[in-house]
PDB file of N, CA and C in Angstrom:
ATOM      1  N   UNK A   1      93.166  82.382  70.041  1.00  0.00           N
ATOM      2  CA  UNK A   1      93.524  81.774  71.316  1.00  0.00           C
ATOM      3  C   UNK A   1      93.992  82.878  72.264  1.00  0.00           C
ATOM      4  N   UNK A   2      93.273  82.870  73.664  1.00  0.00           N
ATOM      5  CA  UNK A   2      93.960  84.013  74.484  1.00  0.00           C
ATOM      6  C   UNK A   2      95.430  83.407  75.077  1.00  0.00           C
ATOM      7  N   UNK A   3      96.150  85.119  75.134  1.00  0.00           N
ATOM      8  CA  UNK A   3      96.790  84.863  75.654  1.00  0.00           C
ATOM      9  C   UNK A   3      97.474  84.141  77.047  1.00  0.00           C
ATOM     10  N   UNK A   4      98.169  83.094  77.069  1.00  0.00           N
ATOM     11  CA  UNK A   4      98.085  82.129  78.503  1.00  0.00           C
ATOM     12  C   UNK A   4      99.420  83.407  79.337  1.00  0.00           C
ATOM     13  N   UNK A   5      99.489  84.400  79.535  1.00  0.00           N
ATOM     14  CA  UNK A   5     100.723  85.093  80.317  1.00  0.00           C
ATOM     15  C   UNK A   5      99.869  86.230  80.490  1.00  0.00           C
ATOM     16  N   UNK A   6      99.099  86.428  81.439  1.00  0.00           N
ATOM     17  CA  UNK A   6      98.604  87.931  81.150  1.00  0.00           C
ATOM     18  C   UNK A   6      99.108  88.781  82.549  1.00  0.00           C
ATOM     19  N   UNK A   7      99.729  89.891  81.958  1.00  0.00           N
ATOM     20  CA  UNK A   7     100.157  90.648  83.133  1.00  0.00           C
ATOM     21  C   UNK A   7      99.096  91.463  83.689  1.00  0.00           C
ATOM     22  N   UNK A   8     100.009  91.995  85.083  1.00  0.00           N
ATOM     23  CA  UNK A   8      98.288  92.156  86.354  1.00  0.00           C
ATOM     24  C   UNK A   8      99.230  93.842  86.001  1.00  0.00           C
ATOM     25  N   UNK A   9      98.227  94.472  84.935  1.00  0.00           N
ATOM     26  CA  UNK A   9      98.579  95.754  84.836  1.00  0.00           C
ATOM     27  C   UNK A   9      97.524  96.523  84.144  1.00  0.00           C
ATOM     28  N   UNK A  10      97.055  98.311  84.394  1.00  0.00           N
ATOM     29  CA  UNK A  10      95.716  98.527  83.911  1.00  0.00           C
ATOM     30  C   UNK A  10      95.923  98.861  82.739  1.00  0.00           C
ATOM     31  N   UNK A  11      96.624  99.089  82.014  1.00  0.00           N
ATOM     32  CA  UNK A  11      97.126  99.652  80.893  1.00  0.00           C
ATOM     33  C   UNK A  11      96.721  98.343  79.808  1.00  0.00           C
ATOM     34  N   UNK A  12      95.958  99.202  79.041  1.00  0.00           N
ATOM     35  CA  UNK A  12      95.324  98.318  77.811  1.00  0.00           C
ATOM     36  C   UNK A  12      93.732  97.420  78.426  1.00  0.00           C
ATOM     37  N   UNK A  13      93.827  98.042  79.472  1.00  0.00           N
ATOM     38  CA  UNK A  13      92.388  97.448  79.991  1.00  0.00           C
ATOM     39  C   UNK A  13      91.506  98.728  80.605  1.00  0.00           C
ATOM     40  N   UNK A  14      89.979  98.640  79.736  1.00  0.00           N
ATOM     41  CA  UNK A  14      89.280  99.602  80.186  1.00  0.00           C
ATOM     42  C   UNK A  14      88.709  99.219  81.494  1.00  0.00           C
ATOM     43  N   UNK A  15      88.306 100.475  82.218  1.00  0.00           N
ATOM     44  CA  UNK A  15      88.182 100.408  83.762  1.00  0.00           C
ATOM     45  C   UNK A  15      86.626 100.631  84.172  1.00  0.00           C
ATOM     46  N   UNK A  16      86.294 100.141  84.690  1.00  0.00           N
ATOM     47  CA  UNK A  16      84.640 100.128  85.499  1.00  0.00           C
ATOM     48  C   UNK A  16      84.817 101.169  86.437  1.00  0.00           C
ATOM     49  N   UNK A  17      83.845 102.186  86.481  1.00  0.00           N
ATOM     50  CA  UNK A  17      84.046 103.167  87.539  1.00  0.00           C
ATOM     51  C   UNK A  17      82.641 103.285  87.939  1.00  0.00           C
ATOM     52  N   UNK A  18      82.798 102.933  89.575  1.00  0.00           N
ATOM     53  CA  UNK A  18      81.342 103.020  90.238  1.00  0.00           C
ATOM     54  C   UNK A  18      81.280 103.175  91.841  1.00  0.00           C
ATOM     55  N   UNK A  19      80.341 104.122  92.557  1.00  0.00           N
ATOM     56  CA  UNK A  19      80.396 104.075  93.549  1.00  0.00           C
ATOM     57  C   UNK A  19      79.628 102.812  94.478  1.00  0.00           C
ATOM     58  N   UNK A  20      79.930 102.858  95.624  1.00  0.00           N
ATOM     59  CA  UNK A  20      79.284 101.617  96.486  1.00  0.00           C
ATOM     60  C   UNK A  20      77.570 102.170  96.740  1.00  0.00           C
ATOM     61  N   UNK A  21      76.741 101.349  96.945  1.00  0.00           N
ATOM     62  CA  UNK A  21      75.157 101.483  97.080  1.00  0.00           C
ATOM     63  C   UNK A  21      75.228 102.660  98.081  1.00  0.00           C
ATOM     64  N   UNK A  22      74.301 103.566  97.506  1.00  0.00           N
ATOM     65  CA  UNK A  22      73.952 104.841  98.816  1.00  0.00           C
ATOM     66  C   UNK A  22      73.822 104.701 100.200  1.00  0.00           C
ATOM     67  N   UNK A  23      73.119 103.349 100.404  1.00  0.00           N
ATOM     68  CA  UNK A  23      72.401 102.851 101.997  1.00  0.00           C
ATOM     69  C   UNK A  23      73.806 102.193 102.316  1.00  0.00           C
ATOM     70  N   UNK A  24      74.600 102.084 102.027  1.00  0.00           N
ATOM     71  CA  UNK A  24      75.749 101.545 102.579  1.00  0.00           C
ATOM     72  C   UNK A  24      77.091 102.257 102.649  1.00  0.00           C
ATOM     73  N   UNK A  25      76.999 103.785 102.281  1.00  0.00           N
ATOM     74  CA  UNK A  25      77.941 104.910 102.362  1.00  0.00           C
ATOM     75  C   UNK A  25      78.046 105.063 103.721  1.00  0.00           C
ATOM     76  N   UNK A  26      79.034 105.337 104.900  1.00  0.00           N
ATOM     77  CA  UNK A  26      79.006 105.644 106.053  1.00  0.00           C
ATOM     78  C   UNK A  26      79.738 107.166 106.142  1.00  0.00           C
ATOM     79  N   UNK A  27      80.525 107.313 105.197  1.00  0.00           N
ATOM     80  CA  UNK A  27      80.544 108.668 104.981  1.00  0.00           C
ATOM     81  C   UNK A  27      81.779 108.664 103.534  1.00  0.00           C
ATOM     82  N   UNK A  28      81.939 109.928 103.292  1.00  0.00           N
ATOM     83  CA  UNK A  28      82.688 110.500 101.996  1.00  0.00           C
ATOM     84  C   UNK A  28      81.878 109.794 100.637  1.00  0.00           C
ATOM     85  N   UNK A  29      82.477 109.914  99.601  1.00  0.00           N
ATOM     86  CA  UNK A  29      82.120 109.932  98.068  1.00  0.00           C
ATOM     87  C   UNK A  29      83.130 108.672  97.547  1.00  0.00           C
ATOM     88  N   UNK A  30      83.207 107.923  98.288  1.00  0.00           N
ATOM     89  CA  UNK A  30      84.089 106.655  97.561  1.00  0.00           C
ATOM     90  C   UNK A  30      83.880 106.700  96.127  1.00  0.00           C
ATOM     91  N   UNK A  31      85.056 106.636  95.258  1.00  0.00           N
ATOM     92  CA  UNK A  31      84.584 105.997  94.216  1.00  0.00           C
ATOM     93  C   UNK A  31      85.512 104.950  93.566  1.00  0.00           C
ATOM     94  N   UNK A  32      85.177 104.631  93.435  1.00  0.00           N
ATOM     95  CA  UNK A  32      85.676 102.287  92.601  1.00  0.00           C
ATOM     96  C   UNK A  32      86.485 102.688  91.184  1.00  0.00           C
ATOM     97  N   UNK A  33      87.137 102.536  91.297  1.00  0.00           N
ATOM     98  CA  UNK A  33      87.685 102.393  89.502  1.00  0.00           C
ATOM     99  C   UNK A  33      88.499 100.926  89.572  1.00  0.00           C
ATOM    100  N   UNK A  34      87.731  99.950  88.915  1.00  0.00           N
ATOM    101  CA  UNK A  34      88.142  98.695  88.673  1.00  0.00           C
ATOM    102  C   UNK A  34      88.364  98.360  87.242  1.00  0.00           C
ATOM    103  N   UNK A  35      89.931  97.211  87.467  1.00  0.00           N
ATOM    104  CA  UNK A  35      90.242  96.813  85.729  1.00  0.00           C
ATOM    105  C   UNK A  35      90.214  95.493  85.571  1.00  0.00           C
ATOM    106  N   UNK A  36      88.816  94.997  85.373  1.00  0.00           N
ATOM    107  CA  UNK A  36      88.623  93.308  85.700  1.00  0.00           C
ATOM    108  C   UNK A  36      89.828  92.881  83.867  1.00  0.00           C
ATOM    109  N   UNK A  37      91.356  91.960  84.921  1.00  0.00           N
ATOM    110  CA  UNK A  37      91.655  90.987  83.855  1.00  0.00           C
ATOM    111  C   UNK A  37      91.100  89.989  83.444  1.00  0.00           C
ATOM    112  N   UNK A  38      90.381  89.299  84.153  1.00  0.00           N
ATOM    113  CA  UNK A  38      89.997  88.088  84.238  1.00  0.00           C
ATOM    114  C   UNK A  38      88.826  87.452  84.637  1.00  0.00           C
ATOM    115  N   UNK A  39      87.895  86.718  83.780  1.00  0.00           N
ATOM    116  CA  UNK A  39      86.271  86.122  84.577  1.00  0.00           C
ATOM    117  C   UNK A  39      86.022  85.246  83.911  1.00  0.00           C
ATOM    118  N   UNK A  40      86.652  83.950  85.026  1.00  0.00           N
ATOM    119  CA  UNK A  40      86.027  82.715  83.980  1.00  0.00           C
ATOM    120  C   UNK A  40      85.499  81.672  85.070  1.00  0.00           C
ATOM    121  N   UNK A  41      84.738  80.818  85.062  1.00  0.00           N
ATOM    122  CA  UNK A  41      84.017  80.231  86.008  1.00  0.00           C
ATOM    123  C   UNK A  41      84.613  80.319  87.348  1.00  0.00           C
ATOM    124  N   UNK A  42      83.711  82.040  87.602  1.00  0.00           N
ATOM    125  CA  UNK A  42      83.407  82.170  89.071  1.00  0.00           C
ATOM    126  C   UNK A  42      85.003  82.573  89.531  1.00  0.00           C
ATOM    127  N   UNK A  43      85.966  82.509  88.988  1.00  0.00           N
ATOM    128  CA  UNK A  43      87.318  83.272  89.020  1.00  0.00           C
ATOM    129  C   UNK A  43      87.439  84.835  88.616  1.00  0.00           C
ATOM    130  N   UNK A  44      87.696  85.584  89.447  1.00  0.00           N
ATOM    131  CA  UNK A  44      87.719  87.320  89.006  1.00  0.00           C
ATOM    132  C   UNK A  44      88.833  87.586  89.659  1.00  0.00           C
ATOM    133  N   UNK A  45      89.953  88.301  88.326  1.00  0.00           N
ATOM    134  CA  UNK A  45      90.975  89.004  88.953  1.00  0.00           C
ATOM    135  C   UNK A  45      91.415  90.252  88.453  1.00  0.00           C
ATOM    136  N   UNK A  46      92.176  91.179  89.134  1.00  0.00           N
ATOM    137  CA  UNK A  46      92.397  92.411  88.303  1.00  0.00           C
ATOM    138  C   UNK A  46      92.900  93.567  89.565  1.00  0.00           C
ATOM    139  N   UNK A  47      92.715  94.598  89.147  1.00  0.00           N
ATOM    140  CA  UNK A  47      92.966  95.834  89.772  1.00  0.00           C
ATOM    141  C   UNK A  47      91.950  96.620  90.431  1.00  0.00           C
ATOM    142  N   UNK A  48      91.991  97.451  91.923  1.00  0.00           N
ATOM    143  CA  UNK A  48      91.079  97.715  92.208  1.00  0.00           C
ATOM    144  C   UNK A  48      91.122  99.121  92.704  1.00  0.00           C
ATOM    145  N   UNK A  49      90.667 100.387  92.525  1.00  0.00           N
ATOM    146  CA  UNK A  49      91.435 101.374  93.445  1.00  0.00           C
ATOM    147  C   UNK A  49      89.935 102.078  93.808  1.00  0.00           C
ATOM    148  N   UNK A  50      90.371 102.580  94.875  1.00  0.00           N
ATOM    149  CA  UNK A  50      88.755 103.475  95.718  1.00  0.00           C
ATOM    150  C   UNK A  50      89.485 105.107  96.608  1.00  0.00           C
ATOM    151  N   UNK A  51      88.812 105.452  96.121  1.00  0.00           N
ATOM    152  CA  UNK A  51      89.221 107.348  97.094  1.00  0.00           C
ATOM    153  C   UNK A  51      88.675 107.152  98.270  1.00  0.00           C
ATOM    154  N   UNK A  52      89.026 107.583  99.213  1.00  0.00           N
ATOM    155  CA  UNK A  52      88.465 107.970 100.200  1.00  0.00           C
ATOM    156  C   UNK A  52      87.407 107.494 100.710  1.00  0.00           C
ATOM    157  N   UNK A  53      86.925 107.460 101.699  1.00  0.00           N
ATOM    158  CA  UNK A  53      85.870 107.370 102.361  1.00  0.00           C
ATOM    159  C   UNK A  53      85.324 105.783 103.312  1.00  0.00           C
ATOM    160  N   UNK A  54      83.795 105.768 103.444  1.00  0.00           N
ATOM    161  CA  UNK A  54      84.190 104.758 104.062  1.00  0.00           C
ATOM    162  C   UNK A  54      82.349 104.074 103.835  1.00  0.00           C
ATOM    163  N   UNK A  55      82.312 102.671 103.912  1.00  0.00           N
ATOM    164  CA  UNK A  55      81.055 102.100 103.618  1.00  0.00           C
ATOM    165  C   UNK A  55      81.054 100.481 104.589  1.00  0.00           C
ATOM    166  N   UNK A  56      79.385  99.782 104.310  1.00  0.00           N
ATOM    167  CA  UNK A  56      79.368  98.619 104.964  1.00  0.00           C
ATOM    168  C   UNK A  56      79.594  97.793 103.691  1.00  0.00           C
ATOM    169  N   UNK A  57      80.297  96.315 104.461  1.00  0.00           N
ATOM    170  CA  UNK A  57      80.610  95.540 103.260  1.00  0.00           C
ATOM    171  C   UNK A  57      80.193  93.884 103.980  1.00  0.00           C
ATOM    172  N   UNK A  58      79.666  93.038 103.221  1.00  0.00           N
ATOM    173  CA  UNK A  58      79.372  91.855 103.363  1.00  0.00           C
ATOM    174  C   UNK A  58      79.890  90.638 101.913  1.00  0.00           C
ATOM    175  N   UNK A  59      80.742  90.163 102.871  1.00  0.00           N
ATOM    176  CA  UNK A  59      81.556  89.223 101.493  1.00  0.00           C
ATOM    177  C   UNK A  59      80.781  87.484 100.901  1.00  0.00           C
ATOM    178  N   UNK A  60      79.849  87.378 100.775  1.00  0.00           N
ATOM    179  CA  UNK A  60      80.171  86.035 100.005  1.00  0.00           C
ATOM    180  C   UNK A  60      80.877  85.291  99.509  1.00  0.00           C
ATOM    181  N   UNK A  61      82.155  85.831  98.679  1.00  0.00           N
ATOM    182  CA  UNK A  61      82.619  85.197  97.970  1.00  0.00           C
ATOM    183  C   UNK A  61      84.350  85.696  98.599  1.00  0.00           C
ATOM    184  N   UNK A  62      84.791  84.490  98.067  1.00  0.00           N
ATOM    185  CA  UNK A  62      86.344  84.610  99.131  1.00  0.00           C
ATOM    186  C   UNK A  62      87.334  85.148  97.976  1.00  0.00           C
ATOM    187  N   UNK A  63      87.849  86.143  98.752  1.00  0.00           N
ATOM    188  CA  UNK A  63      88.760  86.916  98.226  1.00  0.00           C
ATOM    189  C   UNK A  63      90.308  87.222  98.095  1.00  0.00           C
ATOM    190  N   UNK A  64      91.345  87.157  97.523  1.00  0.00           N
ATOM    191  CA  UNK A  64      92.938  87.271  97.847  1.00  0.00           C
ATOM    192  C   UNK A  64      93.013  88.727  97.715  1.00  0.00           C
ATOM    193  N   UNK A  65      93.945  89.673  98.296  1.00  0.00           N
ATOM    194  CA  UNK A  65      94.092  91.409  98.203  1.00  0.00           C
ATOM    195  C   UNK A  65      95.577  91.288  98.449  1.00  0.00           C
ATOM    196  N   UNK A  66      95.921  91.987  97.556  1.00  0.00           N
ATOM    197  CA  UNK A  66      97.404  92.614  98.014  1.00  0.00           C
ATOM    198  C   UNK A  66      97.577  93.961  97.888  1.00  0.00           C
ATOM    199  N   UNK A  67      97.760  94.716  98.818  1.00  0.00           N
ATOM    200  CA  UNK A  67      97.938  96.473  98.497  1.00  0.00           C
ATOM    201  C   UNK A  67      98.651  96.791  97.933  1.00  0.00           C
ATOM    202  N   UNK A  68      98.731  97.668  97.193  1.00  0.00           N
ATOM    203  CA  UNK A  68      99.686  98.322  96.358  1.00  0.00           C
ATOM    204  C   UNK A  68     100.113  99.937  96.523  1.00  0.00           C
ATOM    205  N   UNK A  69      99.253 100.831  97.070  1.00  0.00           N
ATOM    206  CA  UNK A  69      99.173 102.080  97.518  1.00  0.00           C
ATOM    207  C   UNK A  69      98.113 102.228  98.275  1.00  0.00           C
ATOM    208  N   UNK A  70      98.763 103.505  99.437  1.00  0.00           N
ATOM    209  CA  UNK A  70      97.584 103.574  99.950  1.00  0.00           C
ATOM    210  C   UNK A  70      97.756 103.011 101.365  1.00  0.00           C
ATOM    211  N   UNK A  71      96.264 103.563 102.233  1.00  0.00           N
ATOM    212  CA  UNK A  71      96.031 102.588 103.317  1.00  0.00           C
ATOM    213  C   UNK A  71      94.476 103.154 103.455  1.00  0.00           C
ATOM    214  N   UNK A  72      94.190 101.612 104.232  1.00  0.00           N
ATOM    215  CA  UNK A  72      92.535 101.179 104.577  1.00  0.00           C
ATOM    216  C   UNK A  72      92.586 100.353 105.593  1.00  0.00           C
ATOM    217  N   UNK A  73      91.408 100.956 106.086  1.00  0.00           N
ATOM    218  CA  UNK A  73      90.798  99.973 107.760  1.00  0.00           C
ATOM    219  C   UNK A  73      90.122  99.551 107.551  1.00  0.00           C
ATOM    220  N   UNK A  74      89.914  98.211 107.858  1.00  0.00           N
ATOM    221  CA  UNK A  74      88.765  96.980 107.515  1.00  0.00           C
ATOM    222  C   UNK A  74      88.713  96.603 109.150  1.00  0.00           C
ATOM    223  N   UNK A  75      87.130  97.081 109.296  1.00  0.00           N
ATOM    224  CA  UNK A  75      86.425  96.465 110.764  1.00  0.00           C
ATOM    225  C   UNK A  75      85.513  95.588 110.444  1.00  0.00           C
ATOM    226  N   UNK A  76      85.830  94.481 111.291  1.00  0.00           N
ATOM    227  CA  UNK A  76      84.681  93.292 111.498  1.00  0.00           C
ATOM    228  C   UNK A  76      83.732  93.867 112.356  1.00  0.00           C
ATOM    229  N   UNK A  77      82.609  92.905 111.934  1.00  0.00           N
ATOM    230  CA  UNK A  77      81.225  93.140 112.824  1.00  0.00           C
ATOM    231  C   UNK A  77      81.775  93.219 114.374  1.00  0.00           C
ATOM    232  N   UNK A  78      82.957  92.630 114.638  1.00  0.00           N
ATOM    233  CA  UNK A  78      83.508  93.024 116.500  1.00  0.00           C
ATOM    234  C   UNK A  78      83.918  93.971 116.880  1.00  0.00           C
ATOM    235  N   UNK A  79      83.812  94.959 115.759  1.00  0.00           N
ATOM    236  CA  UNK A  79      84.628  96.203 115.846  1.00  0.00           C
ATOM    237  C   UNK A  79      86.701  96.053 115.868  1.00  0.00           C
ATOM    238  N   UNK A  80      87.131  95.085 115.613  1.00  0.00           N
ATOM    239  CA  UNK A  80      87.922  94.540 115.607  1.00  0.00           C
ATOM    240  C   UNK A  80      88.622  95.407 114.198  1.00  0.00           C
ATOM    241  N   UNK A  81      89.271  96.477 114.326  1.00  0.00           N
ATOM    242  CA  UNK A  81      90.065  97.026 112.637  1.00  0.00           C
ATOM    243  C   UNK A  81      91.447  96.953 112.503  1.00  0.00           C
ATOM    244  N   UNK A  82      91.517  96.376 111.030  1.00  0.00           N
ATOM    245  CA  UNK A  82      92.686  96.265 110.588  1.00  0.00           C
ATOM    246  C   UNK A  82      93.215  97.099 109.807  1.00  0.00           C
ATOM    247  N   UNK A  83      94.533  97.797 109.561  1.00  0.00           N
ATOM    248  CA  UNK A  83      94.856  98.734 108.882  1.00  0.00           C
ATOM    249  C   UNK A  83      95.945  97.693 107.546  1.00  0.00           C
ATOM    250  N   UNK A  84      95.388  98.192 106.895  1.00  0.00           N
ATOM    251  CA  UNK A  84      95.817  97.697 105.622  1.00  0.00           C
ATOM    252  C   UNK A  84      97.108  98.848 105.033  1.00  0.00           C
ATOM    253  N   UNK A  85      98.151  98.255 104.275  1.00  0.00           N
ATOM    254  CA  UNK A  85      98.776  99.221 103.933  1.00  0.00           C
ATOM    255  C   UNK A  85      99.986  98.784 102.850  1.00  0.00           C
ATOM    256  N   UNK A  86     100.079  99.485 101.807  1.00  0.00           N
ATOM    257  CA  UNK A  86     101.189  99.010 100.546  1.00  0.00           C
ATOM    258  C   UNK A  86     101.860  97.898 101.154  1.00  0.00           C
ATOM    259  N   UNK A  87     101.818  96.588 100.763  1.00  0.00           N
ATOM    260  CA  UNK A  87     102.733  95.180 100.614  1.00  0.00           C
ATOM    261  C   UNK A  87     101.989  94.349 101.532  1.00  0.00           C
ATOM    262  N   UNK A  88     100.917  94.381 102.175  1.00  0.00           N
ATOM    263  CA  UNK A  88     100.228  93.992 102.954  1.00  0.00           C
ATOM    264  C   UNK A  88      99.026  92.550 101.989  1.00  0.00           C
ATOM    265  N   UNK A  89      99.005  91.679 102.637  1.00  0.00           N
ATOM    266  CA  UNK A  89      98.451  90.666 101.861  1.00  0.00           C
ATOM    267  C   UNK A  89      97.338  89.940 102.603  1.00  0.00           C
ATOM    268  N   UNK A  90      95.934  89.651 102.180  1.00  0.00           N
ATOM    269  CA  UNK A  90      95.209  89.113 102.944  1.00  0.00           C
ATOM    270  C   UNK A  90      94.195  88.276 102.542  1.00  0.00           C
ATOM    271  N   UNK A  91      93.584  87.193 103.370  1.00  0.00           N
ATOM    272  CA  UNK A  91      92.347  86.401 102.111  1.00  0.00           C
ATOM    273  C   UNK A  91      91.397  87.160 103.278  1.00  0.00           C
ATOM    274  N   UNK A  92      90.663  87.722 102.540  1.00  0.00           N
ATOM    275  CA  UNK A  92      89.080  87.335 103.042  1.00  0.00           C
ATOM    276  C   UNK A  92      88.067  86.832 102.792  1.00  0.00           C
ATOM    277  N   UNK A  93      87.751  86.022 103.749  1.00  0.00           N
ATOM    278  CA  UNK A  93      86.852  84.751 104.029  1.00  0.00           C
ATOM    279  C   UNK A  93      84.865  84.741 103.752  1.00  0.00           C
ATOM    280  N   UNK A  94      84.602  84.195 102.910  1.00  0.00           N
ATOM    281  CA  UNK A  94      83.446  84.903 103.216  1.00  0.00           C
ATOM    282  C   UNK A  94      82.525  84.655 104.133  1.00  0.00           C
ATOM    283  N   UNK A  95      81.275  85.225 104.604  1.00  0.00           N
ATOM    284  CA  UNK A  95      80.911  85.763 105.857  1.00  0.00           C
ATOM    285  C   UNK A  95      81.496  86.969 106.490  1.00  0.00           C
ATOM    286  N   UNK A  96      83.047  87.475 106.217  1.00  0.00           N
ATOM    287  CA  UNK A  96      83.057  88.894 106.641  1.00  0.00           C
ATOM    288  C   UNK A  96      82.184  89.900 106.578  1.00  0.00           C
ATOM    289  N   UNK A  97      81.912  90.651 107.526  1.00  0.00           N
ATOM    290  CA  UNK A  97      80.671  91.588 107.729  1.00  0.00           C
ATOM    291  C   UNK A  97      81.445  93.132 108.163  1.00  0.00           C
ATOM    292  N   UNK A  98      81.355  94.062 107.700  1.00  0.00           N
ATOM    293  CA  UNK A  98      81.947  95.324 108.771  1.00  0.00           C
ATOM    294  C   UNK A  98      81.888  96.251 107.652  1.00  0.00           C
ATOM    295  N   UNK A  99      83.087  97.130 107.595  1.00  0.00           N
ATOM    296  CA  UNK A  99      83.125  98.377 107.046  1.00  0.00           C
ATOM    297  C   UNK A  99      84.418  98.199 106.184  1.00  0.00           C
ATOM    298  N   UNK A 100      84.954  98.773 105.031  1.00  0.00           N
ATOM    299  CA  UNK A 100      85.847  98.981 104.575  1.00  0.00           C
ATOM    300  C   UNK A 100      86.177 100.546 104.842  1.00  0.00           C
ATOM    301  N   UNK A 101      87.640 101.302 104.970  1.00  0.00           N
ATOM    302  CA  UNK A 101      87.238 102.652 104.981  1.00  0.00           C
ATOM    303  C   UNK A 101      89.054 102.794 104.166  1.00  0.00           C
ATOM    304  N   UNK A 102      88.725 104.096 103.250  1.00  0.00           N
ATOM    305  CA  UNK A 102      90.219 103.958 102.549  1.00  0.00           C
ATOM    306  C   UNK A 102      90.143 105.161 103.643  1.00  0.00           C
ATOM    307  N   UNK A 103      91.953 105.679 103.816  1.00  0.00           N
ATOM    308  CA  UNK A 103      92.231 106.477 104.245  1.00  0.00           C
ATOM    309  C   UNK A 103      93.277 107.444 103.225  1.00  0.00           C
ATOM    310  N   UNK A 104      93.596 106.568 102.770  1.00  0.00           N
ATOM    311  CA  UNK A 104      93.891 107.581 101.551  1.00  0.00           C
ATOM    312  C   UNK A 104      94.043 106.252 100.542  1.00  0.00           C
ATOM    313  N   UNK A 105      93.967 106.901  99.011  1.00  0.00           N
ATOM    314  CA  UNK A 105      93.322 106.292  98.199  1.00  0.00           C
ATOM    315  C   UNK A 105      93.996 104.725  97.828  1.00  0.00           C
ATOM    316  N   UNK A 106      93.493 103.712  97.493  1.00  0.00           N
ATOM    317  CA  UNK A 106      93.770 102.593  98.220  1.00  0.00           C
ATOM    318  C   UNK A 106      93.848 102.010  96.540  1.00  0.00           C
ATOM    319  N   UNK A 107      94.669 101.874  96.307  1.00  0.00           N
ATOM    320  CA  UNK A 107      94.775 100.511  94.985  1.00  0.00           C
ATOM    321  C   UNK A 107      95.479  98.730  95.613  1.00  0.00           C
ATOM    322  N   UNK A 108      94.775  98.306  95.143  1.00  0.00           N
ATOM    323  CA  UNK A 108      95.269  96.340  95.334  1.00  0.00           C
ATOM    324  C   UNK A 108      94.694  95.542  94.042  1.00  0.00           C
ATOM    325  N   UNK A 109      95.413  94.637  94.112  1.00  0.00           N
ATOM    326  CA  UNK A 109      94.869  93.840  93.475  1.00  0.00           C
ATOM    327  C   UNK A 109      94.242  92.479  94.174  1.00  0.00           C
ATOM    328  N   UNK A 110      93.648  91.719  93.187  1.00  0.00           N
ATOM    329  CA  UNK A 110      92.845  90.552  93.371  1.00  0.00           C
ATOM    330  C   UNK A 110      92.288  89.525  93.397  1.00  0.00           C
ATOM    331  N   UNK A 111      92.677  88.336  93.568  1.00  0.00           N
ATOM    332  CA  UNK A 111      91.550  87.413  93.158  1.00  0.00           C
ATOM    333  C   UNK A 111      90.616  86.725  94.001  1.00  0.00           C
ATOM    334  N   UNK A 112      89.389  86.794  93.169  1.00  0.00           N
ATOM    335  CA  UNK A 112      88.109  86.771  93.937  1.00  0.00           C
ATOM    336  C   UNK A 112      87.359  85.091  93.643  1.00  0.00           C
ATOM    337  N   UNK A 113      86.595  84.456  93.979  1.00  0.00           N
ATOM    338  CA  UNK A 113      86.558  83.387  94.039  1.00  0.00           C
ATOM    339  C   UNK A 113      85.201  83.481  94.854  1.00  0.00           C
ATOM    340  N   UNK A 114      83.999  83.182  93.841  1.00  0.00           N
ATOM    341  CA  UNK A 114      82.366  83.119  94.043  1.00  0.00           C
ATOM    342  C   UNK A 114      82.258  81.794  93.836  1.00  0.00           C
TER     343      UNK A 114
END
């Protein structure tokens, strides 16, 4: 039986490390190191951290973020940017369209909802 208490921590969880699609790099070497806790119908939660840089992003699926280190600018297709930054909390909706860009290296956590 899994455990029903699971703490939102990376330790004891192996990590996915991957960059974002080439055609959607806008500049630097982002790279993803994610620690999925959790995937059960269409529910994904866990840890997320990215270096630098900056790419296009299109959301389908609606998302909860809370920062934890770090800061990042998230522009909508209006050019409209938000600066994200440690304790900062946000849903995004899907249909968001724009850019994510870390400015320095950006960990949050998550839950995602496809």
């Amino acid at each position: 039986m899994p455990e029903l208490l699971l703490p939102v921590t990376r330790q004891g969880t192996d990590p996915e490390v991957e960059r974002p699609a080439p055609e959607k790099v806008i500049a630097g070497d982002p790279v993803h190191t994610t620690w999925n806790l959790e995937e059960v119908d269409g529910l994904y939660c866990g840890l997320w951290q990215s270096t630098p840089g900056k790419w296009r992003i299109s959301y389908a699926e609606w998302e909860y973020i809370r920062i934890l280190e770090g800061v990042s600018i998230l522009t909508d297709a209006t050019g409209r940017a938000t600066t994200l930054r440690a304790g900062d909390s946000y849903i995004i909706r899907p249909g968001f369209e724009g850019t994510w860009e870390v400015v320095e290296t950006t960990l949050k956590d998550y839950v995602i909802r496809s």
